[in-house]
Every structure is written in structure tokens, then in C-alpha cells.
PDB file of N, CA and C in Angstrom:
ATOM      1  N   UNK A   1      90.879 101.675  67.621  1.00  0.00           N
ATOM      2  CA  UNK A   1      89.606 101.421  68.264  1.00  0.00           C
ATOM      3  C   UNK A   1      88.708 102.643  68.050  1.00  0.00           C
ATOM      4  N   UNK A   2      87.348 102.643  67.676  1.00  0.00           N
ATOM      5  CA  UNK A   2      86.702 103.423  67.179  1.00  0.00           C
ATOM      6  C   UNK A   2      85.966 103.965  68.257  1.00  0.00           C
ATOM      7  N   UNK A   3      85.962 103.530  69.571  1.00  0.00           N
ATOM      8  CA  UNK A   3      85.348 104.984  70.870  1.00  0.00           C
ATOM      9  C   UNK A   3      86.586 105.022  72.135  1.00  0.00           C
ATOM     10  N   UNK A   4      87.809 104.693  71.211  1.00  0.00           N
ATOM     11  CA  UNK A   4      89.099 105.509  72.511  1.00  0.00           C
ATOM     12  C   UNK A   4      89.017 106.670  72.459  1.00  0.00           C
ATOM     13  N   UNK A   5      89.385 107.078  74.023  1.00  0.00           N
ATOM     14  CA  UNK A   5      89.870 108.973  73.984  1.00  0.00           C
ATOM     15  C   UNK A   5      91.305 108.474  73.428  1.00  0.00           C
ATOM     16  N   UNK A   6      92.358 108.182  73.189  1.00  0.00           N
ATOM     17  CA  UNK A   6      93.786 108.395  72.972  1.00  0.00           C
ATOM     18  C   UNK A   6      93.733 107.510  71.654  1.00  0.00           C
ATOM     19  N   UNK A   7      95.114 107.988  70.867  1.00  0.00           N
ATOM     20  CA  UNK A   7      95.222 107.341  69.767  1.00  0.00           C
ATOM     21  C   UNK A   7      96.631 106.639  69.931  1.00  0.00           C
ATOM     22  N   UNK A   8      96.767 106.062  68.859  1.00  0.00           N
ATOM     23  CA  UNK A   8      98.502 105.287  68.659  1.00  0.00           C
ATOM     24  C   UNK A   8      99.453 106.529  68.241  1.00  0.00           C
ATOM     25  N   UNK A   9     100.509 106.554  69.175  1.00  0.00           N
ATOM     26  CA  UNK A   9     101.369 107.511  69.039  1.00  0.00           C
ATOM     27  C   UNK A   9     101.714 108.898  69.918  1.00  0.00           C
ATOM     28  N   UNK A  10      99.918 108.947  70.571  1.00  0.00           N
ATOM     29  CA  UNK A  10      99.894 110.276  71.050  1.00  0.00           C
ATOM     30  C   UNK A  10     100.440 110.254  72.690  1.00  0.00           C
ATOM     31  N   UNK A  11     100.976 111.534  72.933  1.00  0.00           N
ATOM     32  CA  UNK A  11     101.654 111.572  74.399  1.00  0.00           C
ATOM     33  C   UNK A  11     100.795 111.640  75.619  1.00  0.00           C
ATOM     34  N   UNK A  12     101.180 111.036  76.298  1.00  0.00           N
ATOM     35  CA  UNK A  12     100.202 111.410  77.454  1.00  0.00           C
ATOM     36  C   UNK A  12     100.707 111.504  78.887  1.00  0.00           C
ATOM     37  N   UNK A  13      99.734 111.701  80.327  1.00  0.00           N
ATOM     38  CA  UNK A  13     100.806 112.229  81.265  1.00  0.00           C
ATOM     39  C   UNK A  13     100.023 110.622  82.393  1.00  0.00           C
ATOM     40  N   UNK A  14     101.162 110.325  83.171  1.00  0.00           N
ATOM     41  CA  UNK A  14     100.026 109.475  83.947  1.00  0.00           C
ATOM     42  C   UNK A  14     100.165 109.923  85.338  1.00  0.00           C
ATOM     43  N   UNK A  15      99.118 109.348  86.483  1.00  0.00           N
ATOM     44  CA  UNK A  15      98.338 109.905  87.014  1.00  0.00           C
ATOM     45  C   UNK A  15      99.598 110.546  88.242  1.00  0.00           C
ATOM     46  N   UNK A  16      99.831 111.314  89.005  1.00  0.00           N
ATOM     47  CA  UNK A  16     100.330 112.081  89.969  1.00  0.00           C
ATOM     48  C   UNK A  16     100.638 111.102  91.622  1.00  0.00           C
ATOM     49  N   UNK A  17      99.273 110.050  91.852  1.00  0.00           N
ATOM     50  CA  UNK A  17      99.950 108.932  93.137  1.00  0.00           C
ATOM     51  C   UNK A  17      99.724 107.447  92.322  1.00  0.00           C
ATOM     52  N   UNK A  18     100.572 106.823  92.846  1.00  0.00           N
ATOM     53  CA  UNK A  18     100.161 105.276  92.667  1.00  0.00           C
ATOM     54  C   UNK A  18     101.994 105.234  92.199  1.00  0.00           C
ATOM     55  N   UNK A  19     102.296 103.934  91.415  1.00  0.00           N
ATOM     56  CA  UNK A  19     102.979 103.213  90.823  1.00  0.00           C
ATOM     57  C   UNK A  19     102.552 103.007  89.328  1.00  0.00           C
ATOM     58  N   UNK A  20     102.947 103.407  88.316  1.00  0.00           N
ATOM     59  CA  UNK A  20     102.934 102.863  87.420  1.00  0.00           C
ATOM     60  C   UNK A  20     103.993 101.862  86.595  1.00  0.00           C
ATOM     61  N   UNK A  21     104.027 100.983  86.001  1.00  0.00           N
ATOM     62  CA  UNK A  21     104.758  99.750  85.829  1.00  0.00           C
ATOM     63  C   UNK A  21     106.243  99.412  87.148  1.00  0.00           C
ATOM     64  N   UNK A  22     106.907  99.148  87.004  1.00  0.00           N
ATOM     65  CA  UNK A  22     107.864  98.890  88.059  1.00  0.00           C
ATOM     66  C   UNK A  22     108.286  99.875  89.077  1.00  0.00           C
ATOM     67  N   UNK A  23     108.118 101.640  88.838  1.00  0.00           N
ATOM     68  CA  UNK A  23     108.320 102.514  89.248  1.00  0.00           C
ATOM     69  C   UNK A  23     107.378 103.894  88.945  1.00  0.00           C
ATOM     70  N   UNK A  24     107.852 104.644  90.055  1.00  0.00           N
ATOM     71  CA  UNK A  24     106.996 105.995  89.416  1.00  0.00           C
ATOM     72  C   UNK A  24     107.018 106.368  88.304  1.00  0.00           C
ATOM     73  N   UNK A  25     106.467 106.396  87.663  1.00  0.00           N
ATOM     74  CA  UNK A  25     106.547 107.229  86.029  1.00  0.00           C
ATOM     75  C   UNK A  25     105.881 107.801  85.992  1.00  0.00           C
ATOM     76  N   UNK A  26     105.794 109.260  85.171  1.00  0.00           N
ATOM     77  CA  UNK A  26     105.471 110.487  84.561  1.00  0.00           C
ATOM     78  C   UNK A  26     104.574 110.356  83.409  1.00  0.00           C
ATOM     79  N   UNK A  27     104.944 109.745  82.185  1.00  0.00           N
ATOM     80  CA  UNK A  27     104.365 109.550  81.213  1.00  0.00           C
ATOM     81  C   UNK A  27     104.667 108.733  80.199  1.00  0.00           C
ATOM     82  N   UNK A  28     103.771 108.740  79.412  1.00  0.00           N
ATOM     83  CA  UNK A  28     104.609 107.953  77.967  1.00  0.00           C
ATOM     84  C   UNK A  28     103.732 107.699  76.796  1.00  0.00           C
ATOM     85  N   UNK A  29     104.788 107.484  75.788  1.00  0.00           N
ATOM     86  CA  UNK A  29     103.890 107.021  73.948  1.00  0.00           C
ATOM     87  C   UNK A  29     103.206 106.231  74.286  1.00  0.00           C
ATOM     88  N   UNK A  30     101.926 106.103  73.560  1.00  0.00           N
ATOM     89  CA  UNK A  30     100.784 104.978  72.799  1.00  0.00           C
ATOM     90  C   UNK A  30     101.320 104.472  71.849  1.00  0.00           C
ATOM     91  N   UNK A  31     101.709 103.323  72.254  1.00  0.00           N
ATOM     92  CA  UNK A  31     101.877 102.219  71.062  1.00  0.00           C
ATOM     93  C   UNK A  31     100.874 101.248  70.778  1.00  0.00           C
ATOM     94  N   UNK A  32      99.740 100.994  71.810  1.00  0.00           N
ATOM     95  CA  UNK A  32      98.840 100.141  71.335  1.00  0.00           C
ATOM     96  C   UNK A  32      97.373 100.431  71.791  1.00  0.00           C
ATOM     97  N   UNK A  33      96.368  99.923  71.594  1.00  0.00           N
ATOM     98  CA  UNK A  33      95.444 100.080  72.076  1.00  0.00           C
ATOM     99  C   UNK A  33      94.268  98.931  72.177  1.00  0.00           C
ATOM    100  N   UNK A  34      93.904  98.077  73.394  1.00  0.00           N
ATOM    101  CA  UNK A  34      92.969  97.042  73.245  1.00  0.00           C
ATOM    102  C   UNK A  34      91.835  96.890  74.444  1.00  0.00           C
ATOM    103  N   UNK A  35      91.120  96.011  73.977  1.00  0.00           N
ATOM    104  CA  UNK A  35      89.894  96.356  74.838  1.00  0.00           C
ATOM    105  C   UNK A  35      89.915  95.388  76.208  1.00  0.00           C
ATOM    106  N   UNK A  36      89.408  95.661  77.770  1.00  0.00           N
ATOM    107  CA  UNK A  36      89.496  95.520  78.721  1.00  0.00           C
ATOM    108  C   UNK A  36      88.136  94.762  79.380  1.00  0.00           C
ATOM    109  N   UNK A  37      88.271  93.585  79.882  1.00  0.00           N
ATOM    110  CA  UNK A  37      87.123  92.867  80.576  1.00  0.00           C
ATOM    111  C   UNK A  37      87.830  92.968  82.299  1.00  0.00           C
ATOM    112  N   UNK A  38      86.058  92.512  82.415  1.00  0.00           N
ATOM    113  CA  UNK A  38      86.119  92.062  84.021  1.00  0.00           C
ATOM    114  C   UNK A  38      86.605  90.572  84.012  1.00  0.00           C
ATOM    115  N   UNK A  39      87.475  90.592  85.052  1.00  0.00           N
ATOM    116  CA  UNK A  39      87.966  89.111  85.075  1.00  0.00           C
ATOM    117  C   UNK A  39      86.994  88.456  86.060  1.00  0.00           C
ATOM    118  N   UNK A  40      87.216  87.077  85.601  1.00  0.00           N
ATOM    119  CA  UNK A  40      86.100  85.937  86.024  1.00  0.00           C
ATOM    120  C   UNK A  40      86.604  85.625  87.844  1.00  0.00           C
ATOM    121  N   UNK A  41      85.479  84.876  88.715  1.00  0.00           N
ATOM    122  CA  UNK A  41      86.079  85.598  90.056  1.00  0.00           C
ATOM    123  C   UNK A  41      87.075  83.782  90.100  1.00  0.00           C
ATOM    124  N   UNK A  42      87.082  83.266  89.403  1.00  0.00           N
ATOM    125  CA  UNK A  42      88.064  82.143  89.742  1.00  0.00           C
ATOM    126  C   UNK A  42      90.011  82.737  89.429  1.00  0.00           C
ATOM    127  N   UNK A  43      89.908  83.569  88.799  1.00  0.00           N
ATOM    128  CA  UNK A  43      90.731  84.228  87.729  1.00  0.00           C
ATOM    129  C   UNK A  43      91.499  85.446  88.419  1.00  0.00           C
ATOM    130  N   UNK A  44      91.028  85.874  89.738  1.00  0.00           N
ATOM    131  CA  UNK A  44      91.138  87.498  90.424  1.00  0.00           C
ATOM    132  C   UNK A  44      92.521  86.351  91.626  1.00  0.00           C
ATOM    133  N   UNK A  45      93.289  86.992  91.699  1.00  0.00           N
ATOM    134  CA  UNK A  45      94.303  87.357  92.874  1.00  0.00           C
ATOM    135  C   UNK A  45      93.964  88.279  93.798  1.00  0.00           C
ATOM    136  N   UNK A  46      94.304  87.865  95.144  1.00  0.00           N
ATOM    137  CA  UNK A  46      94.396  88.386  95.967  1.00  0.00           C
ATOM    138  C   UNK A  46      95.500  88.917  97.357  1.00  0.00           C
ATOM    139  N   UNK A  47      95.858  89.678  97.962  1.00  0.00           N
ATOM    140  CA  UNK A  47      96.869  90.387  98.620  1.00  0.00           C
ATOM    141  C   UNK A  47      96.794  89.179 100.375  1.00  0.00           C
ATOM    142  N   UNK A  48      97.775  89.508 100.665  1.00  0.00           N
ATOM    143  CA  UNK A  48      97.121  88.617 101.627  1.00  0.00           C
ATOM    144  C   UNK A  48      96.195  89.007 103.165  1.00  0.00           C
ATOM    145  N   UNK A  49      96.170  90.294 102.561  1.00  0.00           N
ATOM    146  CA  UNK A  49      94.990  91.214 103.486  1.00  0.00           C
ATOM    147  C   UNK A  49      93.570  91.259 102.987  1.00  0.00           C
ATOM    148  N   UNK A  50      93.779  90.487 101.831  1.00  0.00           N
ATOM    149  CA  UNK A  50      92.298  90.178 100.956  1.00  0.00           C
ATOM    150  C   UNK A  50      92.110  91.031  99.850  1.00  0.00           C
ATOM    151  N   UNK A  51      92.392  91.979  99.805  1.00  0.00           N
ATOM    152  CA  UNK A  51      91.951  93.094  98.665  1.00  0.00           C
ATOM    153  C   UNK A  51      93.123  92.087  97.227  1.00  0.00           C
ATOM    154  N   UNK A  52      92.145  92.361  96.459  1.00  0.00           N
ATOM    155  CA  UNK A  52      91.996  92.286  94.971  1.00  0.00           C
ATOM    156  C   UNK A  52      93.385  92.551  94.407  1.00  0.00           C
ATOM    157  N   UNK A  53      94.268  92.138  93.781  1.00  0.00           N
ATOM    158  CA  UNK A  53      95.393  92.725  93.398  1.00  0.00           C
ATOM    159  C   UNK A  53      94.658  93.442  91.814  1.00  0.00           C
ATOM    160  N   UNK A  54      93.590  92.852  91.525  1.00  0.00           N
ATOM    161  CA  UNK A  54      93.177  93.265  89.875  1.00  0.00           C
ATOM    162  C   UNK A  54      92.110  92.914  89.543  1.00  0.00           C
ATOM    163  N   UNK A  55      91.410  93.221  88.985  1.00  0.00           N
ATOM    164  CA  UNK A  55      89.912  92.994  88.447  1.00  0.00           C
ATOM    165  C   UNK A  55      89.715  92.929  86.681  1.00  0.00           C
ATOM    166  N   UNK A  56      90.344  93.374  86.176  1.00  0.00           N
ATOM    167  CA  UNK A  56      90.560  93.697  84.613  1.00  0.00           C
ATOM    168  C   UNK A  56      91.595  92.960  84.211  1.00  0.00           C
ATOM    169  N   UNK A  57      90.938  92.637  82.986  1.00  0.00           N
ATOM    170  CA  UNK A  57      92.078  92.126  81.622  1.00  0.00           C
ATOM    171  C   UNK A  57      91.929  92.689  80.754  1.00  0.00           C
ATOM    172  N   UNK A  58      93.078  92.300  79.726  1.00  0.00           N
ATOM    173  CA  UNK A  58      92.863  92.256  78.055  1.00  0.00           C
ATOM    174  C   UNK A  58      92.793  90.928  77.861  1.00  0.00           C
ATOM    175  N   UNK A  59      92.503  89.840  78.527  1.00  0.00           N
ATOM    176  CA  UNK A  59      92.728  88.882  77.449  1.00  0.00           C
ATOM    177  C   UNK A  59      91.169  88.597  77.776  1.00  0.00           C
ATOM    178  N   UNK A  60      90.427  88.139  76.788  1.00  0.00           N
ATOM    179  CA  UNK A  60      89.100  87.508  76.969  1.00  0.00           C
ATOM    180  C   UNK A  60      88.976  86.478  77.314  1.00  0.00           C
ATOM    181  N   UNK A  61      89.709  85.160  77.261  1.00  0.00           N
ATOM    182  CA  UNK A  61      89.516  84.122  77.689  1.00  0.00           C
ATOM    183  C   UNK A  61      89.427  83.837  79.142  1.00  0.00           C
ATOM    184  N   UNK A  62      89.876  84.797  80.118  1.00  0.00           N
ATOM    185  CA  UNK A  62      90.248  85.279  81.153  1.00  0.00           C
ATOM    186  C   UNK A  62      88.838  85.654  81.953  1.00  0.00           C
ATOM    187  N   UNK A  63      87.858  86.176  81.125  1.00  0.00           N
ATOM    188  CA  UNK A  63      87.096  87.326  81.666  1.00  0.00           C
ATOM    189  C   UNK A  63      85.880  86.604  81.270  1.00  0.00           C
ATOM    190  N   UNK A  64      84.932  87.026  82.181  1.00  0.00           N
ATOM    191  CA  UNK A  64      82.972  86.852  82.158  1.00  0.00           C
ATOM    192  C   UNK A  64      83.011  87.308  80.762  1.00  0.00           C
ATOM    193  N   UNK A  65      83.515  88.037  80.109  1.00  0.00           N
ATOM    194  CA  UNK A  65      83.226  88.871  78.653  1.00  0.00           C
ATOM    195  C   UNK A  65      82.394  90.402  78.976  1.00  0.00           C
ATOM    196  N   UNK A  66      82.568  90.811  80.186  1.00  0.00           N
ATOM    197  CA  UNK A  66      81.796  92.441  80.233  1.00  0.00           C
ATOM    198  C   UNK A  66      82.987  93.095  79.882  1.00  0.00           C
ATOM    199  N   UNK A  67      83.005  93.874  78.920  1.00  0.00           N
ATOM    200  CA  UNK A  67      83.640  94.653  78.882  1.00  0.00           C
ATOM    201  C   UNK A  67      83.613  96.264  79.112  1.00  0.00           C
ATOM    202  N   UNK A  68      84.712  96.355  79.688  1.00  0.00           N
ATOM    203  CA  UNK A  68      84.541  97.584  81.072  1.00  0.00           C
ATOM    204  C   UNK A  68      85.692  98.980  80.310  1.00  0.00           C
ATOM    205  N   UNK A  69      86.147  98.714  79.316  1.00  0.00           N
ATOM    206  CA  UNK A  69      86.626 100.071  78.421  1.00  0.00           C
ATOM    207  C   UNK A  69      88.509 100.357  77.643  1.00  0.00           C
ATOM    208  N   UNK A  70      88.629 100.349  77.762  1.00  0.00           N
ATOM    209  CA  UNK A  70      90.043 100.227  76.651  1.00  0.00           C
ATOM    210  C   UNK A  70      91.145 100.273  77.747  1.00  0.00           C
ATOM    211  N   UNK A  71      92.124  99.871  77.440  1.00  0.00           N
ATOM    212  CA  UNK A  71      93.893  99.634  77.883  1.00  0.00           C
ATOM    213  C   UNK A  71      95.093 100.112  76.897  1.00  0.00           C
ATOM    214  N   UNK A  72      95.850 100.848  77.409  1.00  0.00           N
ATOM    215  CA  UNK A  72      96.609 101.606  76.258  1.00  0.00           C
ATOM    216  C   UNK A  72      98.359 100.954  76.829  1.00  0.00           C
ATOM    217  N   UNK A  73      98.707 100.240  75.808  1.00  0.00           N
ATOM    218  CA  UNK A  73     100.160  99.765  76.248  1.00  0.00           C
ATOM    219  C   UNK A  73     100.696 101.254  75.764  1.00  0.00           C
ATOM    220  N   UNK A  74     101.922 101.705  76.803  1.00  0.00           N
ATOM    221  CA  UNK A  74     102.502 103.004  76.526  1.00  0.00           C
ATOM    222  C   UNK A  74     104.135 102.362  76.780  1.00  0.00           C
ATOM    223  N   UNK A  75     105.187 103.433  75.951  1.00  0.00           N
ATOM    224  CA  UNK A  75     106.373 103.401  76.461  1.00  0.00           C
ATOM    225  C   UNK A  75     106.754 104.581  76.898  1.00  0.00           C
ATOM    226  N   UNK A  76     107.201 104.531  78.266  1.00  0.00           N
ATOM    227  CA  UNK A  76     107.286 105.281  79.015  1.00  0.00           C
ATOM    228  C   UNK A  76     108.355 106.841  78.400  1.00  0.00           C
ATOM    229  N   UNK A  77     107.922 107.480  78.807  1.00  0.00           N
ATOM    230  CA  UNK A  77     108.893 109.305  78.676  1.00  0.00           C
ATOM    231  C   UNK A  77     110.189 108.860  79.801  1.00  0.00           C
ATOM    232  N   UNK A  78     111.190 108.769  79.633  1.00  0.00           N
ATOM    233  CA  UNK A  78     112.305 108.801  80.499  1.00  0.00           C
ATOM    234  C   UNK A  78     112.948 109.778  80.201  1.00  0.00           C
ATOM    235  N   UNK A  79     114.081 110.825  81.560  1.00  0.00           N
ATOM    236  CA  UNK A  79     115.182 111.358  81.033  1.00  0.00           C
ATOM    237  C   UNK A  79     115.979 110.999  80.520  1.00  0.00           C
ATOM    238  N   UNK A  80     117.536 111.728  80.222  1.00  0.00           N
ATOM    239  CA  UNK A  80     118.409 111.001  79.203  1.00  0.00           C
ATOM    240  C   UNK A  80     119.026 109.962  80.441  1.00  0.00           C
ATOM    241  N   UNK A  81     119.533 108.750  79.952  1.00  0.00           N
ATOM    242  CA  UNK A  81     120.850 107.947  80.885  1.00  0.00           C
ATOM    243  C   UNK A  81     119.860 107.218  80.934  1.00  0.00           C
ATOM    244  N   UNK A  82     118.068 107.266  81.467  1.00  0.00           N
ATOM    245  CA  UNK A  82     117.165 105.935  82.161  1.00  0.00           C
ATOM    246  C   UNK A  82     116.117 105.722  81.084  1.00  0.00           C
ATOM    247  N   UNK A  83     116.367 103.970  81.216  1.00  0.00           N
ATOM    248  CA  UNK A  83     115.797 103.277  80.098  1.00  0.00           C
ATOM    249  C   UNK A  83     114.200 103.337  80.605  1.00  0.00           C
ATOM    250  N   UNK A  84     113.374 103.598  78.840  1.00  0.00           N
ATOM    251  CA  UNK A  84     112.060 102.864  79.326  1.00  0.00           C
ATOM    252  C   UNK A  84     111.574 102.068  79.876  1.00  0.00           C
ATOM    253  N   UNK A  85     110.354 101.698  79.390  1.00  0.00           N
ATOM    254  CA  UNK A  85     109.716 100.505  79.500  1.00  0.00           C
ATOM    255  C   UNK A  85     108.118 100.617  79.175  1.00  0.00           C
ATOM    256  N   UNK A  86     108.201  99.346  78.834  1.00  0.00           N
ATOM    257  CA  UNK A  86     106.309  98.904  78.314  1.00  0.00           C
ATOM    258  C   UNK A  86     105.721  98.303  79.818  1.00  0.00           C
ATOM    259  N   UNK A  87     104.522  99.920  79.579  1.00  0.00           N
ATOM    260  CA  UNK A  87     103.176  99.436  80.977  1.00  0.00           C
ATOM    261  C   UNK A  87     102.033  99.693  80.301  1.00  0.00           C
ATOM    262  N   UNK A  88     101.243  98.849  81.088  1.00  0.00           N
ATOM    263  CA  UNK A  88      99.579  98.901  80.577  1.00  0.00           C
ATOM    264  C   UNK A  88      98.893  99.590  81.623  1.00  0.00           C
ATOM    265  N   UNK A  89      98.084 100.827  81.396  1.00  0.00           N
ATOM    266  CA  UNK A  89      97.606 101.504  81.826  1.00  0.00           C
ATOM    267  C   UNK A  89      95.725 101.749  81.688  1.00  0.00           C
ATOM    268  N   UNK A  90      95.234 101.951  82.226  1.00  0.00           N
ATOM    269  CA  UNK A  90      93.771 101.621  81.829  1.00  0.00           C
ATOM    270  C   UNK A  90      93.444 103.415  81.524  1.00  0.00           C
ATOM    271  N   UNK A  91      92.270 103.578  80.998  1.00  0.00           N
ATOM    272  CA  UNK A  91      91.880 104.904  79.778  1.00  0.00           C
ATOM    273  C   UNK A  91      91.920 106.202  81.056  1.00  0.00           C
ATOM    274  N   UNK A  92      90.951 105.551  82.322  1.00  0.00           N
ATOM    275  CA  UNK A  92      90.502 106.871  82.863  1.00  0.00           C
ATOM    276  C   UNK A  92      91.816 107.080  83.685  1.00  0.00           C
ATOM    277  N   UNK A  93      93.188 107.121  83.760  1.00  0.00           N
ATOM    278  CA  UNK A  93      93.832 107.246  84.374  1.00  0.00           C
ATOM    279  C   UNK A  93      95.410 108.195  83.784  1.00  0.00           C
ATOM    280  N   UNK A  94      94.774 108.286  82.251  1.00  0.00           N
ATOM    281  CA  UNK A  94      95.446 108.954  81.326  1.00  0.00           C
ATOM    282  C   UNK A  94      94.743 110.834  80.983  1.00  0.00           C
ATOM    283  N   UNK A  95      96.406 111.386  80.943  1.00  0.00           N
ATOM    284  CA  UNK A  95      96.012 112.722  80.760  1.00  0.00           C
ATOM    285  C   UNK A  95      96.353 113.118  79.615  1.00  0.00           C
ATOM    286  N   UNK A  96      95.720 113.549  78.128  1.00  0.00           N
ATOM    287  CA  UNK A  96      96.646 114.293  77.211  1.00  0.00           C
ATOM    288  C   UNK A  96      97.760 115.237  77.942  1.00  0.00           C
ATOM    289  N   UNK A  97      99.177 115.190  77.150  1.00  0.00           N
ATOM    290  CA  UNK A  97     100.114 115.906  77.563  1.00  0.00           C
ATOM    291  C   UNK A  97     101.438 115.995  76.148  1.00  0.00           C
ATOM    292  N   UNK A  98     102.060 116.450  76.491  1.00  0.00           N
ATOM    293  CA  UNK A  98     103.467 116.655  75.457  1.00  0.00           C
ATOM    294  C   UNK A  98     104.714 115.882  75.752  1.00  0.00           C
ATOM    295  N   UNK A  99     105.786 115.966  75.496  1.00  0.00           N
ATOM    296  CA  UNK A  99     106.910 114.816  75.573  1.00  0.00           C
ATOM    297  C   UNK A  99     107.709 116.096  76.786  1.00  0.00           C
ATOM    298  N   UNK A 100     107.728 117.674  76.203  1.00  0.00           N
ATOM    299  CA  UNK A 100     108.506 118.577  77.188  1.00  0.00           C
ATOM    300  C   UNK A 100     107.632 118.504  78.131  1.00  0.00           C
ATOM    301  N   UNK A 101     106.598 118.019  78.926  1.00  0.00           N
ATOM    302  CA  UNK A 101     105.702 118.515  79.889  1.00  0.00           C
ATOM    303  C   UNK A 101     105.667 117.439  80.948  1.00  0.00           C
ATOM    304  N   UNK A 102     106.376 115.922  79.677  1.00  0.00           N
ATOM    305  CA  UNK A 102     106.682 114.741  80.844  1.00  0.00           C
ATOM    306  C   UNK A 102     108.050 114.787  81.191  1.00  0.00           C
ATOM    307  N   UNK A 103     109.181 115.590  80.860  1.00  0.00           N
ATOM    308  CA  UNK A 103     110.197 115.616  80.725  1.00  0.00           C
ATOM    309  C   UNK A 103     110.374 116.719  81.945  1.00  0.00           C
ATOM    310  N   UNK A 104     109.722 118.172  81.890  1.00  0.00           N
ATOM    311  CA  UNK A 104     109.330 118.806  83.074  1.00  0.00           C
ATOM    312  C   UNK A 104     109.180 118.487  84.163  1.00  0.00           C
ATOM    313  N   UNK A 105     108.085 117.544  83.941  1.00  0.00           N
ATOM    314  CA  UNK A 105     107.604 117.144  85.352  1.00  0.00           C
ATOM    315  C   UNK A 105     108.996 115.934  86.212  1.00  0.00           C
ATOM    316  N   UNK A 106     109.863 115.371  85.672  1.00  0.00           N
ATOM    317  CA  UNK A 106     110.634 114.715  86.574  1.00  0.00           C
ATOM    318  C   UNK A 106     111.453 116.117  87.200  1.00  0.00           C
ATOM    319  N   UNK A 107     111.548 116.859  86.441  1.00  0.00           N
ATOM    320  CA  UNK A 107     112.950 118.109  87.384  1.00  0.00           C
ATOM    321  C   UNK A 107     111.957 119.011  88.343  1.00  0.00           C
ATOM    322  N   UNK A 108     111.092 119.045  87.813  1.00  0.00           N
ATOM    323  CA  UNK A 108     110.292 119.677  89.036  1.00  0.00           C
ATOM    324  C   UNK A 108     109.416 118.997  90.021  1.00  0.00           C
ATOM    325  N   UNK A 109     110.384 117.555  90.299  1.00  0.00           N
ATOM    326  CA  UNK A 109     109.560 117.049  91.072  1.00  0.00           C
ATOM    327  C   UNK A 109     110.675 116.595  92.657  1.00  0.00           C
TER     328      UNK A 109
END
């Protein structure tokens, strides 16, 4: 994609609170990169306290067609013994980082 900050391949760190894919995770490879709409309001889930479970897609058929900025499928940095996994992460929530710096951050945490 010709106006991502991240490329295919490169490491990165993700964000410090929240959940990322099934569990906390630290970081991980760029394996893909695609572009992100607002989803249409027939199309949005909701919690049963009302709030939004999601507002964004990748798929267009899905979405009004505004598009609101790139999605980077990553596989996650694990220590040795725990398996990855593929999560989709949206752009502003990604930090350049190194593979020793996501690997760091689980022992010093």
C-alpha cells in the first residue's frame, strides 16, 4: 500500500492496555496489509450495555465505503513453548520495534 506507515515483514510492538487477538500480546510480524472502512450502521454489533463492539472493516461490501486508514494482519512475537497467532490490528495502534524488544518485554513484565 502506497501511504502505510508499516511494511510487509517489519516488526512491530502493540499497544501496552487493551487485548489484542485472544490474549495480551506484545507484538508481532506484518504479513499483510489492507485498507479499512467505516461499517454501515445496519452492519455494527453491539455489547449489551450498548457500546459498539466495532466500527471498522476490511471488507467493503460491509461498509458506507469511507475509508478511515489501513489494517495490518500481524503474527504475533511469542516466547519459546507458546504458539502464535494471526490478529488484525488497526495502523494508529502500532509501534515500530525489534523481535529482542518484543521478546523483552514479556520477562519484564
Amino acid at each position: 500500500m502506497a501511504n502505510a506507515n508499516f511494511k510487509v515483514g517489519q516488526v512491530v510492538k502493540f499497544p501496552f492496555t487493551g487485548v489484542v487477538g485472544l490474549r495480551q500480546r506484545k507484538g508481532g510480524i506484518i504479513t499483510s496489509v489492507e485498507k479499512m472502512y467505516e461499517l454501515k450502521d445496519e452492519n455494527k454489533r453491539y455489547y449489551p450495555n450498548g457500546v459498539c463492539k466495532g466500527e471498522l472493516t476490511t471488507q467493503q461490501h460491509l461498509s458506507n465505503g469511507n475509508f478511515k486508514g489501513y489494517a495490518y494482519k500481524c503474527k504475533t512475537i511469542q516466547p519459546k513453548g507458546y504458539m502464535a497467532e494471526m490478529v488484525t490490528i488497526e495502523e494508529f495502534k502500532l509501534r515500530p520495534s525489534t523481535k529482542e524488544q518484543v521478546n523483552n518485554s514479556y520477562i519484564n513484565s
